[in-house]
N, C-alpha and C. Protein backbone atom coordinates (compact mmCIF):
# COMPACT_ATOMS: atom_id res chain seq x y z
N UNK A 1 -44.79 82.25 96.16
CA UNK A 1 -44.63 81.73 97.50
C UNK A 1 -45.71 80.67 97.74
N UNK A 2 -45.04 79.89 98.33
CA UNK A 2 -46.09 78.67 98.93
C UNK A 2 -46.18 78.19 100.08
N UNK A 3 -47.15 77.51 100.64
CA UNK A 3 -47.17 77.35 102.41
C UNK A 3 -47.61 76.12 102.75
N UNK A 4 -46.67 75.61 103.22
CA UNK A 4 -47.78 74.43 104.06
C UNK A 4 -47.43 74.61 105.49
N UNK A 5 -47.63 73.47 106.40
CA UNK A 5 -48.35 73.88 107.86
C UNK A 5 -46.86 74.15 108.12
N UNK A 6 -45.77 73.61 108.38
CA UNK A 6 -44.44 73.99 108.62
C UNK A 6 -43.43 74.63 107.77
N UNK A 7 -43.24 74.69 106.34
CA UNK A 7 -43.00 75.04 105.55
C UNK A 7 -43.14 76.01 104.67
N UNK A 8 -42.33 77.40 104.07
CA UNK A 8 -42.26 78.05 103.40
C UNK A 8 -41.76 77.95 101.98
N UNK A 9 -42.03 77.79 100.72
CA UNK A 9 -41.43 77.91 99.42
C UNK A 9 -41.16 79.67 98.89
N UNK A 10 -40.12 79.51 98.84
CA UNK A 10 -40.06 80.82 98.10
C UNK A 10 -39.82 80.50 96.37
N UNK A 11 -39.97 81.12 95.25
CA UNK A 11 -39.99 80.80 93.78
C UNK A 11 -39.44 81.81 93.50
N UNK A 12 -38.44 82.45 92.52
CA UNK A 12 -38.42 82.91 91.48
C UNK A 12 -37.50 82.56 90.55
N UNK A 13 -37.70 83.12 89.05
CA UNK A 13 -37.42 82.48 88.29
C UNK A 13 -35.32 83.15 88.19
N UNK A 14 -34.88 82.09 87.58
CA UNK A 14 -33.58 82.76 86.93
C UNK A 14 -33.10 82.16 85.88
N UNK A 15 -31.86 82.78 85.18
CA UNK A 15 -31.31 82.50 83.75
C UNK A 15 -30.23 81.57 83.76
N UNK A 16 -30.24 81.13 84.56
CA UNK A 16 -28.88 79.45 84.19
C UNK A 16 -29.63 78.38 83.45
N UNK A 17 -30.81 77.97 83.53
CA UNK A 17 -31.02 76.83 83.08
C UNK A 17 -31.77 76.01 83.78
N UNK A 18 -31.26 75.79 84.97
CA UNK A 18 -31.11 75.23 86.11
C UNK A 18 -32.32 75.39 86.77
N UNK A 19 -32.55 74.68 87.97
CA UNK A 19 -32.83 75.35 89.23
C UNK A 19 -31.86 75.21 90.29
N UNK A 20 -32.33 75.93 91.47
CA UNK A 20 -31.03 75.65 92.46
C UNK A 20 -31.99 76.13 93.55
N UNK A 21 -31.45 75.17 94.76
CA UNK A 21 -32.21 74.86 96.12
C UNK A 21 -31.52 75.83 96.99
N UNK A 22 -32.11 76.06 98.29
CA UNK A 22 -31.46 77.14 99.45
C UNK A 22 -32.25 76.70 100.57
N UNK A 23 -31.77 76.16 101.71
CA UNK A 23 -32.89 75.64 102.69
C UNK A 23 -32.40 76.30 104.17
N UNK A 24 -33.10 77.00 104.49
CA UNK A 24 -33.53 77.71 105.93
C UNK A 24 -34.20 76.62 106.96
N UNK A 25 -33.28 75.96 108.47
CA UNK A 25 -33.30 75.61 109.01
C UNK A 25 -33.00 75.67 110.64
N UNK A 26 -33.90 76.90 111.34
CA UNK A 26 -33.36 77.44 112.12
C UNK A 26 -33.06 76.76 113.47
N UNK A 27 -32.39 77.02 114.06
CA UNK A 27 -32.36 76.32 115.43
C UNK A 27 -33.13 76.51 116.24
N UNK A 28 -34.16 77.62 116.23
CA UNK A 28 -35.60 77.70 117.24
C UNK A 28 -36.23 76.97 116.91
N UNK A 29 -36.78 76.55 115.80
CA UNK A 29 -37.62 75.54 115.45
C UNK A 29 -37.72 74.30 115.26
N UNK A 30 -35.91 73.78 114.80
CA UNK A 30 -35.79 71.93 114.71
C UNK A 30 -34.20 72.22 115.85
N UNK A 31 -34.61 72.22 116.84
CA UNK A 31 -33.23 72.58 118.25
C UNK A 31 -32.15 71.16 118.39
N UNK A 32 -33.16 70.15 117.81
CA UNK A 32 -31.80 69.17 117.78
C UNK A 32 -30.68 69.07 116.15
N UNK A 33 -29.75 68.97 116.27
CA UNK A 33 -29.14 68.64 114.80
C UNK A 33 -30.02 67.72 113.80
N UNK A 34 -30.07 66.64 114.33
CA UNK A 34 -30.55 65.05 113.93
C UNK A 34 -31.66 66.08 112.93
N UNK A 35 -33.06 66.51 113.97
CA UNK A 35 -34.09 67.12 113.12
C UNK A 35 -33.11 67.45 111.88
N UNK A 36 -32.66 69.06 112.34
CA UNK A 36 -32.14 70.04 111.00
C UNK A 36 -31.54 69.29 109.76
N UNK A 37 -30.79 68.38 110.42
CA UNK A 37 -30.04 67.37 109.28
C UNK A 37 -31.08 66.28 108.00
N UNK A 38 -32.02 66.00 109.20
CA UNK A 38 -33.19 65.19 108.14
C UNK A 38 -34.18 65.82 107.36
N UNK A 39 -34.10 67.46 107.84
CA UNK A 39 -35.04 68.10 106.62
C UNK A 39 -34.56 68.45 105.65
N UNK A 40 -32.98 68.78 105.96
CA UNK A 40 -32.13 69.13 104.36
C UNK A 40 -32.32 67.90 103.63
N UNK A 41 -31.78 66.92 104.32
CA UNK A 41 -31.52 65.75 103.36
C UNK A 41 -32.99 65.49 102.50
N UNK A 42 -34.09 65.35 103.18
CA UNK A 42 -35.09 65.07 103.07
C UNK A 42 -35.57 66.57 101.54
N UNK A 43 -35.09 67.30 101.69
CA UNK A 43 -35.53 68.64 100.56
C UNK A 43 -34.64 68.62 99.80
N UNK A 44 -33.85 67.83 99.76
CA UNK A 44 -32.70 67.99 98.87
C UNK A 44 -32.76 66.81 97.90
N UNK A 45 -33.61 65.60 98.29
CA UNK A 45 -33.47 64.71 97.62
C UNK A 45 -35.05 64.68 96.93
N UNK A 46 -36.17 65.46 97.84
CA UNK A 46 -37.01 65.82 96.75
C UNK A 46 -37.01 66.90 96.13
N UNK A 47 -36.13 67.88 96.08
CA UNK A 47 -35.64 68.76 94.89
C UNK A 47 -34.96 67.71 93.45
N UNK A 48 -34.43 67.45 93.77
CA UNK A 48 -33.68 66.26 92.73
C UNK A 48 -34.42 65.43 92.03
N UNK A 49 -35.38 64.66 92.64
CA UNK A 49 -36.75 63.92 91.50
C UNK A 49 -37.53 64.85 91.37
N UNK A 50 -37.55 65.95 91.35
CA UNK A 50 -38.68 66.86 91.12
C UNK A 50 -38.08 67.66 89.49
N UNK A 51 -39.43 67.96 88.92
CA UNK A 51 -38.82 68.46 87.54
C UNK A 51 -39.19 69.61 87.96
N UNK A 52 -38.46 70.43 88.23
CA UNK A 52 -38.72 72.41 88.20
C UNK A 52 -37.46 72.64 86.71
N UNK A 53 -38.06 73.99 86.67
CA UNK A 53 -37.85 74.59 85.48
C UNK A 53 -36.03 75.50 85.78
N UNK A 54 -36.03 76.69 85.33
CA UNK A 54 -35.06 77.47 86.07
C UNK A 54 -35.45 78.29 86.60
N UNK A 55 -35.49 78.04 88.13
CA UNK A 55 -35.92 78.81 88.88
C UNK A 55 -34.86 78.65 90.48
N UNK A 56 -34.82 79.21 91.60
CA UNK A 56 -34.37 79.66 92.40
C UNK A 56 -35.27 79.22 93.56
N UNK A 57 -35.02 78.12 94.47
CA UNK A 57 -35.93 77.88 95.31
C UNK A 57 -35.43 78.31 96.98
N UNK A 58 -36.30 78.62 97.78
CA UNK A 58 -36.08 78.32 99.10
C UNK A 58 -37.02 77.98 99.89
N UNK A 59 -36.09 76.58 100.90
CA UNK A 59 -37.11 76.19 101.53
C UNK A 59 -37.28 76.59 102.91
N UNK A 60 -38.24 77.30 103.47
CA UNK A 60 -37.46 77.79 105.00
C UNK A 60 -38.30 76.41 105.87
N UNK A 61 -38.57 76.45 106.85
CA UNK A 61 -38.86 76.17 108.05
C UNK A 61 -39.54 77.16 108.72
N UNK A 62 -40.86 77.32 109.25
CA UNK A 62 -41.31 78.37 109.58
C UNK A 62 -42.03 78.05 111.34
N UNK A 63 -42.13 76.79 111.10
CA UNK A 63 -42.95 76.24 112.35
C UNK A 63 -42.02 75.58 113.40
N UNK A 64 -42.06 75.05 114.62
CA UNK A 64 -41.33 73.78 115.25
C UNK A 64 -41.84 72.86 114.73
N UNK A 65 -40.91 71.84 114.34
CA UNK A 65 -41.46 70.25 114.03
C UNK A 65 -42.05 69.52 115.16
N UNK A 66 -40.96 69.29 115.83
CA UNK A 66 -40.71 68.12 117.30
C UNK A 66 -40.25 69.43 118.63
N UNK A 67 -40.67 68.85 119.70
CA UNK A 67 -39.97 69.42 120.91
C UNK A 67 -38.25 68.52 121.29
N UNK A 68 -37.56 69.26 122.20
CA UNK A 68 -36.74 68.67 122.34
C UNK A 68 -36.79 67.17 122.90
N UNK A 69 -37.91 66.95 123.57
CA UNK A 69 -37.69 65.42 124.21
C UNK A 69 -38.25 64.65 122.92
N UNK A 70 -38.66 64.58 121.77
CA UNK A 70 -39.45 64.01 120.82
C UNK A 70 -38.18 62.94 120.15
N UNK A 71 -38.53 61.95 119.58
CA UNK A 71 -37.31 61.29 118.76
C UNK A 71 -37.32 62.41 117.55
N UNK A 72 -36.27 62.55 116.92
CA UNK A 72 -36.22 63.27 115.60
C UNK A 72 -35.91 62.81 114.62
N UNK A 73 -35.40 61.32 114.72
CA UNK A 73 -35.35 60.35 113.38
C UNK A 73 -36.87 59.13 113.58
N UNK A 74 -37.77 59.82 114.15
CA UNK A 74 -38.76 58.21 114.26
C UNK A 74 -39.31 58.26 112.78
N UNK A 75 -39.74 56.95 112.50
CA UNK A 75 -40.34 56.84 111.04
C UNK A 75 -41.64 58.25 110.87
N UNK A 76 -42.47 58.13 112.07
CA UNK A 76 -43.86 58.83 111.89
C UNK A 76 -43.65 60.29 111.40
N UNK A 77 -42.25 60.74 111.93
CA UNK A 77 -41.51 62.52 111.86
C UNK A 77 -41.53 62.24 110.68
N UNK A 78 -40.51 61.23 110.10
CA UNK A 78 -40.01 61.00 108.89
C UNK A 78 -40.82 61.16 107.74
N UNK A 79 -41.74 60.33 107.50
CA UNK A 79 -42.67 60.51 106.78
C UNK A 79 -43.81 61.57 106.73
N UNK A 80 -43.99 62.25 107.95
CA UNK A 80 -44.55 63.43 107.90
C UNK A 80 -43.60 64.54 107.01
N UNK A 81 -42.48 64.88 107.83
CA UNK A 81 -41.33 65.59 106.74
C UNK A 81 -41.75 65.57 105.45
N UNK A 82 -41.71 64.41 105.20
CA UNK A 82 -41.09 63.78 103.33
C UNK A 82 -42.61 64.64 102.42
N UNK A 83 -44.31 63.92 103.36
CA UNK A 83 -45.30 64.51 102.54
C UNK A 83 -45.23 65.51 102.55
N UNK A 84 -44.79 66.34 103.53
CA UNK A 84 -45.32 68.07 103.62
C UNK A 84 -44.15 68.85 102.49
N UNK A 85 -43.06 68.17 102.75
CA UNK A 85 -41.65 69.08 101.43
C UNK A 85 -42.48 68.27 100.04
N UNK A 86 -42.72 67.14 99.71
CA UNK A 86 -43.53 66.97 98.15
C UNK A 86 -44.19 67.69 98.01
N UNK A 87 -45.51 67.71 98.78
CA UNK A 87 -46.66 68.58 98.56
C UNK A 87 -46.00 70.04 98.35
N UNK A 88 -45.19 70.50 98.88
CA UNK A 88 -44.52 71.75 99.26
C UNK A 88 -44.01 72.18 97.47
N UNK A 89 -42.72 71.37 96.94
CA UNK A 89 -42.16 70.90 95.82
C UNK A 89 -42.28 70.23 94.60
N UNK A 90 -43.84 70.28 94.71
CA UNK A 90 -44.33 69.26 93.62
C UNK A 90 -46.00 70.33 93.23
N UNK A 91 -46.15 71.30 93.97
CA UNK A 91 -47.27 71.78 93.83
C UNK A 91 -46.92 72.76 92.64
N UNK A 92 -48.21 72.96 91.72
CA UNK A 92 -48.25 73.36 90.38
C UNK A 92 -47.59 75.30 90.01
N UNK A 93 -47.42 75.90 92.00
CA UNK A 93 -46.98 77.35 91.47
C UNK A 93 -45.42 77.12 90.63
N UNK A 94 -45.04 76.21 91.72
CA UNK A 94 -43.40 75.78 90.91
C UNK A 94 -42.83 75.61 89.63
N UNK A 95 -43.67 74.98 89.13
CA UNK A 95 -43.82 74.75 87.60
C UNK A 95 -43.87 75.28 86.89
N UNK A 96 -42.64 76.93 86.36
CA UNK A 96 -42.77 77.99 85.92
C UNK A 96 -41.87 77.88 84.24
């Protein structure tokens, strides 16, 4: 398991070969769609340049991002998102 300030990784390993993603996005925490929609996309496409092994990932959401009056596509969200899922997906427990 891994943590960053909004973010949960869960790890374990399995026998396909593969890895394979699972992302937890609750509606208490990202309440507009727009949010929920830009963190999948956003974990899904750094699952994909990321080299993991075969293993079984999930990404939850553990914190609120934005409040409801906040933009949820502004660049500043955006790029906050993107470092915290790398750091999240790229950190060395993964690498099994």
């Amino acid at each position: 398991m891994a943590r960053t300030d909004h973010f949960v990784l869960y790890v374990r390993p399995n026998s396909l070969g593969h890895a394979r993603l699972g992302i937890v996005v609750a509606k208490r925490f990202a309440p507009r769609a727009v949010t929920r929609n830009l963190v999948k996309r956003l974990a899904r496409e750094l699952f994909r340049t990321s080299a993991l092994g075969a293993v079984d990932c999930i990404v939850r959401l553990s914190k609120p991002l934005v409040g409801r009056q906040q933009s949820a596509s502004s660049p500043p969200l955006r790029h906050a998102v993107a470092a915290e899922l790398a750091r999240l997906l790229h950190c060395p427990q993964t690498a099994r």
